[in-house]
PDB file of N, CA and C in Angstrom:
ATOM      1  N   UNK A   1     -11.142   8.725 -35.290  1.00  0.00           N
ATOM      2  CA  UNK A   1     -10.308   7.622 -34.849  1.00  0.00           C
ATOM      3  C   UNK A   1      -8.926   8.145 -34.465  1.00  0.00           C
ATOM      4  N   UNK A   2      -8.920   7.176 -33.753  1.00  0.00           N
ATOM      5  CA  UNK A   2      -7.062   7.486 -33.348  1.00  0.00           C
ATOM      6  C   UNK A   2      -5.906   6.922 -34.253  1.00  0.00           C
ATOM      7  N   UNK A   3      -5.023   7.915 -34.348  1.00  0.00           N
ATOM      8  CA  UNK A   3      -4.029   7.016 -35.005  1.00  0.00           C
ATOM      9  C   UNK A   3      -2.808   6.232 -34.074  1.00  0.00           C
ATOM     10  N   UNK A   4      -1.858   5.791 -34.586  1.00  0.00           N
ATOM     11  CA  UNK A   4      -1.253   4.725 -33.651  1.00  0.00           C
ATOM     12  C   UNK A   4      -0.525   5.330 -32.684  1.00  0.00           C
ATOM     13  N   UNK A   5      -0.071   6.709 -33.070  1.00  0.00           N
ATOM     14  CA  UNK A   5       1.022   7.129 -32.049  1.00  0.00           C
ATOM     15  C   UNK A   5       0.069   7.516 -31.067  1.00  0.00           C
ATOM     16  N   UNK A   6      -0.941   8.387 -31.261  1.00  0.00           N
ATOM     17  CA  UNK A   6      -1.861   8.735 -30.361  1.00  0.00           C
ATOM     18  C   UNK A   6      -2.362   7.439 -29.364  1.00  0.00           C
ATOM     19  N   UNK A   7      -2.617   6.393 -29.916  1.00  0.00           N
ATOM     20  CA  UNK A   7      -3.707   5.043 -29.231  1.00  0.00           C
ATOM     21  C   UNK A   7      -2.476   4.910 -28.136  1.00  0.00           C
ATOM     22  N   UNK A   8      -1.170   5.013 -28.924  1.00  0.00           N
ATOM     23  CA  UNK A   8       0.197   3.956 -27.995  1.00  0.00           C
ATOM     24  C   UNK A   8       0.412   5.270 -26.964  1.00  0.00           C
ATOM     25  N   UNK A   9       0.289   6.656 -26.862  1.00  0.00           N
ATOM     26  CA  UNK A   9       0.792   7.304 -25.918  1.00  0.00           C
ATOM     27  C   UNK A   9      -0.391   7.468 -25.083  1.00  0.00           C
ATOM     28  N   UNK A  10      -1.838   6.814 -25.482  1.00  0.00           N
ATOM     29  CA  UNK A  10      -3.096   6.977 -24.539  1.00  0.00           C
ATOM     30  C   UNK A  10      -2.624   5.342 -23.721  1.00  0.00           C
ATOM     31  N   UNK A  11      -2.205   4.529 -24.355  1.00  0.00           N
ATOM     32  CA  UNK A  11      -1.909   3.477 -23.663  1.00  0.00           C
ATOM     33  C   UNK A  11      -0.804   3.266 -22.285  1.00  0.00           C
ATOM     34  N   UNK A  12       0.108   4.037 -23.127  1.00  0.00           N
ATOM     35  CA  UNK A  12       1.283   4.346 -22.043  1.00  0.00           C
ATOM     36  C   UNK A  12       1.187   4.975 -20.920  1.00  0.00           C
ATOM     37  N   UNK A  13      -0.056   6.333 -21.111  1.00  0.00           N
ATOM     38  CA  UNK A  13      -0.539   7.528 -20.139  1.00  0.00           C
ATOM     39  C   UNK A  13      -1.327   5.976 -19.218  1.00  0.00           C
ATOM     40  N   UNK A  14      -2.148   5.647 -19.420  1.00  0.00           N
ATOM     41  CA  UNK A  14      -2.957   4.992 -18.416  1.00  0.00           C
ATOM     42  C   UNK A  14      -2.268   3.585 -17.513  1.00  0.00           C
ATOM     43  N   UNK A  15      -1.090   3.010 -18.608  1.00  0.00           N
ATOM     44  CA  UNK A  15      -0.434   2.295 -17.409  1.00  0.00           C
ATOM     45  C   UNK A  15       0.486   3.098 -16.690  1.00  0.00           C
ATOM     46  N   UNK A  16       0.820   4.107 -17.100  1.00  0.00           N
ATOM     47  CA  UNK A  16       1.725   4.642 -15.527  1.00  0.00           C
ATOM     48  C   UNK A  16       0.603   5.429 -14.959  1.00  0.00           C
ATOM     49  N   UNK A  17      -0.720   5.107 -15.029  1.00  0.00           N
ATOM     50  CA  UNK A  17      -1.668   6.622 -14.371  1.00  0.00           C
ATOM     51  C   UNK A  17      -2.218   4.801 -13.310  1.00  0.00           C
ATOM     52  N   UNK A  18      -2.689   3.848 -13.772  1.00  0.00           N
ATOM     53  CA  UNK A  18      -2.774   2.446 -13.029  1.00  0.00           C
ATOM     54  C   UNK A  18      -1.716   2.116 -12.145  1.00  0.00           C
ATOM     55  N   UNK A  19      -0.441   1.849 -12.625  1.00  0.00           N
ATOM     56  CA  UNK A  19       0.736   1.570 -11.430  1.00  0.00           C
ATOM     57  C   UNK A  19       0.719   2.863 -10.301  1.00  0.00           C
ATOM     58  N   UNK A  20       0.721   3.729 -11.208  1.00  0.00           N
ATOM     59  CA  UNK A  20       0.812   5.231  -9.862  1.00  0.00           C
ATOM     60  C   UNK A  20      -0.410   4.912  -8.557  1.00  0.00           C
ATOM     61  N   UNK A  21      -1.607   4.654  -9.416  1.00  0.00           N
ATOM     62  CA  UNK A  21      -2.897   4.492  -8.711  1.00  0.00           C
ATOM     63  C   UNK A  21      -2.384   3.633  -7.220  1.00  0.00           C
ATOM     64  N   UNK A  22      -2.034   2.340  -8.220  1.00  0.00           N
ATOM     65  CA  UNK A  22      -1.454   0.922  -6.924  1.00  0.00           C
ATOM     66  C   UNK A  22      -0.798   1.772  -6.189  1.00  0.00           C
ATOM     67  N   UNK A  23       0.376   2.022  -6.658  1.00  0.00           N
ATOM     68  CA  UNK A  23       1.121   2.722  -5.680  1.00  0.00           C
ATOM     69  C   UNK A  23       0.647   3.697  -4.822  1.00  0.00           C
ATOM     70  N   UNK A  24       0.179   4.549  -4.889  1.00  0.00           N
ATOM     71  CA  UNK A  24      -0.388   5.674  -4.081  1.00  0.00           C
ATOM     72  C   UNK A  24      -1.648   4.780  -3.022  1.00  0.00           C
ATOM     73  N   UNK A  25      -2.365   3.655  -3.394  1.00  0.00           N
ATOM     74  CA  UNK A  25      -2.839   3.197  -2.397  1.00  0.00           C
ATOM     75  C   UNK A  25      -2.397   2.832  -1.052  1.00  0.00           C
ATOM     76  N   UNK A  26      -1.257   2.130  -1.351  1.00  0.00           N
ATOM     77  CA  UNK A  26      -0.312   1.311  -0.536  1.00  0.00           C
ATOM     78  C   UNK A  26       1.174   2.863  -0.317  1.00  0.00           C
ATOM     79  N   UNK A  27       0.575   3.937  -0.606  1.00  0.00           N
ATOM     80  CA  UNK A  27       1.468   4.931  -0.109  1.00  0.00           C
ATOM     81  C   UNK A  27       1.653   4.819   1.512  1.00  0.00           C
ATOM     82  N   UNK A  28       0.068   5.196   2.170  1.00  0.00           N
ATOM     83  CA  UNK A  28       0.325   5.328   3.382  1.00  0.00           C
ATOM     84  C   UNK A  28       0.872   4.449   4.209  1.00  0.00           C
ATOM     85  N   UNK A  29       0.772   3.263   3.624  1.00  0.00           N
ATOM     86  CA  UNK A  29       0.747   1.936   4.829  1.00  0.00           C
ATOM     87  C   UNK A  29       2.656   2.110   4.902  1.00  0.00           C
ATOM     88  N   UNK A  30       2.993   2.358   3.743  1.00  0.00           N
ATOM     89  CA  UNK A  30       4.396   2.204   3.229  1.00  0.00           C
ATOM     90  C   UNK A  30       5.248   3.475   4.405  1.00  0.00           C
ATOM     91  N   UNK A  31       4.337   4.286   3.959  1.00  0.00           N
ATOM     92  CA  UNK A  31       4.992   5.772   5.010  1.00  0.00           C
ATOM     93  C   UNK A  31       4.966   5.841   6.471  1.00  0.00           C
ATOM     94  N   UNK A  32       3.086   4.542   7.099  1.00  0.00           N
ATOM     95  CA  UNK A  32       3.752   4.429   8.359  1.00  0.00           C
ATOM     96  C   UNK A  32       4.442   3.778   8.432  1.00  0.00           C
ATOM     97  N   UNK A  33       5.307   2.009   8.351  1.00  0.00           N
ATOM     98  CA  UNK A  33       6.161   1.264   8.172  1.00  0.00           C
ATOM     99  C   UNK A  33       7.292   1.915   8.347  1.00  0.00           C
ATOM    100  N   UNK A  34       7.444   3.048   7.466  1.00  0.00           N
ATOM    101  CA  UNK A  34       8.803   3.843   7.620  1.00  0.00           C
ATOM    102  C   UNK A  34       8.960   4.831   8.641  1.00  0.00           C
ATOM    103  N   UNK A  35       7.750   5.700   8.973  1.00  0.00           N
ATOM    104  CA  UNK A  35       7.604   6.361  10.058  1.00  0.00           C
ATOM    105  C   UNK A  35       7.701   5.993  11.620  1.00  0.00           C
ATOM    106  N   UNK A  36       8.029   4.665  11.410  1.00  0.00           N
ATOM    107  CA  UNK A  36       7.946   3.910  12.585  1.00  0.00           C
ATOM    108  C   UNK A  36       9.762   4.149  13.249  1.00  0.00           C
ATOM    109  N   UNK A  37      10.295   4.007  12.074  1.00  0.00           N
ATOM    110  CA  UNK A  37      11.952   4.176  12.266  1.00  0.00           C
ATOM    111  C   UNK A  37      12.284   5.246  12.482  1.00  0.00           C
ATOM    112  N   UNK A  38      11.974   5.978  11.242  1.00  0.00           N
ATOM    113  CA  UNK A  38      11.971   7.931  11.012  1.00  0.00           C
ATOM    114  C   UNK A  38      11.207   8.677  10.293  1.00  0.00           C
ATOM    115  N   UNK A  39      10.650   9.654  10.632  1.00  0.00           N
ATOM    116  CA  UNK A  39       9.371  10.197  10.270  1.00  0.00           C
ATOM    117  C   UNK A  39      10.273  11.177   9.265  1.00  0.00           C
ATOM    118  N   UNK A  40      11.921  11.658   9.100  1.00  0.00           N
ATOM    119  CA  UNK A  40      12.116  12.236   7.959  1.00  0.00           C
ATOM    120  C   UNK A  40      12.300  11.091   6.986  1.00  0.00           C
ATOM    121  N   UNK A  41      13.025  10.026   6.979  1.00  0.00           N
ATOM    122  CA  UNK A  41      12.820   9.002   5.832  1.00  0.00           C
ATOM    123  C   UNK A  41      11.053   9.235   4.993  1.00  0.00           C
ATOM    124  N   UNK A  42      10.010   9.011   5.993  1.00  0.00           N
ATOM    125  CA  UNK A  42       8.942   8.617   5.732  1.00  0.00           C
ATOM    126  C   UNK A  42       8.356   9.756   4.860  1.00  0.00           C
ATOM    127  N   UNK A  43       8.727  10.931   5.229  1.00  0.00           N
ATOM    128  CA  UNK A  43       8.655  12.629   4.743  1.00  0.00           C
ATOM    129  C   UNK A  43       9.260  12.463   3.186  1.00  0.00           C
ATOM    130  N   UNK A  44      10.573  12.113   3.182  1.00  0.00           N
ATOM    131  CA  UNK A  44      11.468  12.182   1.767  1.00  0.00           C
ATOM    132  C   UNK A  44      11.142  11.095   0.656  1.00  0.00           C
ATOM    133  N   UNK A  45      10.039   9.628   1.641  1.00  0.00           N
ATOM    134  CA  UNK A  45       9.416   8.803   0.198  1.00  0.00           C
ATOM    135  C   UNK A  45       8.519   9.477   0.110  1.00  0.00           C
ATOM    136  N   UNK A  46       7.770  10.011   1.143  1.00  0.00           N
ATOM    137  CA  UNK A  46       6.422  10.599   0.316  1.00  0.00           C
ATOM    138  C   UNK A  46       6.991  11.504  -0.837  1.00  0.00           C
ATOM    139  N   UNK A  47       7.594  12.498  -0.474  1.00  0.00           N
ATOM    140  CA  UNK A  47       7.952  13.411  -1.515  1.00  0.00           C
ATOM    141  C   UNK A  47       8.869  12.886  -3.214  1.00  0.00           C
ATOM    142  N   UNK A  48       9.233  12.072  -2.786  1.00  0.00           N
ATOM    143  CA  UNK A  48       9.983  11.329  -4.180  1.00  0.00           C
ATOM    144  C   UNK A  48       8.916  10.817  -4.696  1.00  0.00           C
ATOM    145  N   UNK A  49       7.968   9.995  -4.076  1.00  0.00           N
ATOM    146  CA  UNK A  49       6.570   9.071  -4.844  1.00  0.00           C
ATOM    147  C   UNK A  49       6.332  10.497  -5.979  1.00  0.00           C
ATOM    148  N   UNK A  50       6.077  11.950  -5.285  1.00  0.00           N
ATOM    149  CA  UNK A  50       5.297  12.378  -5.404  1.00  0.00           C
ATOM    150  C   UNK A  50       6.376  12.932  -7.298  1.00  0.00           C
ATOM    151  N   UNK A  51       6.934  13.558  -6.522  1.00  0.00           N
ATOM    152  CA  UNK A  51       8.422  13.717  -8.052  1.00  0.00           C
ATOM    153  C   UNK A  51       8.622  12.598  -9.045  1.00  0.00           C
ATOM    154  N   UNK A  52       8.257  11.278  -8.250  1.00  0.00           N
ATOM    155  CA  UNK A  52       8.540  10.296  -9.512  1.00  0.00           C
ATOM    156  C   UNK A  52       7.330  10.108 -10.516  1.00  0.00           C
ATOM    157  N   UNK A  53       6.213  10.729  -9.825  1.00  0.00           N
ATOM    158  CA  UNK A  53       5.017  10.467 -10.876  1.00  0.00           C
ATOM    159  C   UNK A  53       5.446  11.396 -11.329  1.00  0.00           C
ATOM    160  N   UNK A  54       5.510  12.909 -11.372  1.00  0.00           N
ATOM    161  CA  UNK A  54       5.869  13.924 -12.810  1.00  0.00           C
ATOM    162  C   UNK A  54       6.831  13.277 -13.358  1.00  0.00           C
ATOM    163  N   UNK A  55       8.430  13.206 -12.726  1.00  0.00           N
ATOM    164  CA  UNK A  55       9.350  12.761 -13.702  1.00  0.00           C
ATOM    165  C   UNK A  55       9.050  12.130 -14.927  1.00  0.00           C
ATOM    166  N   UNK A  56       8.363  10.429 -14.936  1.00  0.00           N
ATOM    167  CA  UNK A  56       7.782   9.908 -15.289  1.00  0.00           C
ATOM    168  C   UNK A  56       7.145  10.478 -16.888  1.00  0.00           C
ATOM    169  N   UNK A  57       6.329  11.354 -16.539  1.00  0.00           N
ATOM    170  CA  UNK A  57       5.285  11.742 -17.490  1.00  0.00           C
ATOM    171  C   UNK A  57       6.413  12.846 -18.150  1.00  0.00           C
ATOM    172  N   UNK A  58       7.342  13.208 -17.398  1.00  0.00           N
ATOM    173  CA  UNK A  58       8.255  14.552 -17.987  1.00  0.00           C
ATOM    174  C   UNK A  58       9.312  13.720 -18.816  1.00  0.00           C
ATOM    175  N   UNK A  59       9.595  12.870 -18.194  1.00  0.00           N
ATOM    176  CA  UNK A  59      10.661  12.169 -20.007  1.00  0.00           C
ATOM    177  C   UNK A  59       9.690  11.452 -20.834  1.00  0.00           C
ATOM    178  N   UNK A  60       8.632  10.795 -20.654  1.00  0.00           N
ATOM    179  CA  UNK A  60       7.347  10.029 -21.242  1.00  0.00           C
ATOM    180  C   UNK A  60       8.021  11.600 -22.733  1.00  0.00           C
ATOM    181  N   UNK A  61       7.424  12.522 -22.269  1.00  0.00           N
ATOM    182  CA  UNK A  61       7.326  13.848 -23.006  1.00  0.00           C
ATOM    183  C   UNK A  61       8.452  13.839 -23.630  1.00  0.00           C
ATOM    184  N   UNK A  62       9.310  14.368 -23.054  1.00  0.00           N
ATOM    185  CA  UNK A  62      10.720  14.677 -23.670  1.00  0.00           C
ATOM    186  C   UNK A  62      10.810  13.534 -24.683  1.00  0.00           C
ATOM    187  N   UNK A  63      10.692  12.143 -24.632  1.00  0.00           N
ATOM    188  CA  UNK A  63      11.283  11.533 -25.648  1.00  0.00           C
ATOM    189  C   UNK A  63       9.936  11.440 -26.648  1.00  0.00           C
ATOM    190  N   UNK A  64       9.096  11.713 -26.277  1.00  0.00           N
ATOM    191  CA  UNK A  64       8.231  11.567 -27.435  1.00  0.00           C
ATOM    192  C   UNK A  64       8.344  12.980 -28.151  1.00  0.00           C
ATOM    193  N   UNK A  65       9.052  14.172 -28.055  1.00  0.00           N
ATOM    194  CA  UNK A  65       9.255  15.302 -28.857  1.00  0.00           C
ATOM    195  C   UNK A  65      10.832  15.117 -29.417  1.00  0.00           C
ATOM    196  N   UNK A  66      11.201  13.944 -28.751  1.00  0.00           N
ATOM    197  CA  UNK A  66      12.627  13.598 -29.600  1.00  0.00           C
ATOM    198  C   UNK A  66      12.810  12.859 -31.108  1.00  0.00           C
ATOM    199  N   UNK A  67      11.484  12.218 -30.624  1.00  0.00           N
ATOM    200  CA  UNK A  67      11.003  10.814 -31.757  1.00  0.00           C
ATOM    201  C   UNK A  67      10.065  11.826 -32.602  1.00  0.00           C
ATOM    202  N   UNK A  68       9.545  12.656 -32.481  1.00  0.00           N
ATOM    203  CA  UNK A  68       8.691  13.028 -33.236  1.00  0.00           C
ATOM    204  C   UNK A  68       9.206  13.501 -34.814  1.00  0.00           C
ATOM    205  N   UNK A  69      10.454  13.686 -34.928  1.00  0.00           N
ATOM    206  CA  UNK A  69      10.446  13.446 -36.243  1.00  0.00           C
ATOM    207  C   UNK A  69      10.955  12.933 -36.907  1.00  0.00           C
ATOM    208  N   UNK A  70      10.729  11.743 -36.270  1.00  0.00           N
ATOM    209  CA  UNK A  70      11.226  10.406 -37.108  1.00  0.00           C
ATOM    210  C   UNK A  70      10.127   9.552 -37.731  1.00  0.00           C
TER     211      UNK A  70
END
């Protein structure tokens, strides 16, 4: 069995791994929309989408090795 911290950081992993999902569906439509104006705008969201999913999971981390011994 799982214990709680484990269940709550499997919980947390799968709603930002679900919102990312949404998001990354509706990536392209979003990038032509923008590509329509400027294809570097459209270049620099793709690449942030792509940085904000690690970020994300990289403080997720960081604060759960902050809390950990508490």
């Amino acid at each position: 069995m799982m214990d709680r911290d484990t269940r709550n950081a499997a919980i947390a992993a799968l709603w930002i791994m679900l919102l990312f999902g949404i998001a990354a569906f509706y990536l392209p439509t979003v990038m032509l929309a923008l590509g329509s104006f400027s294809t570097v705008l459209a270049g620099i969201f793709g690449i942030v989408f792509v940085l904000a999913f690690f970020l994300v999971f990289w403080l997720r981390a960081r604060t759960q090795r902050k809390n950990q011994g508490k």
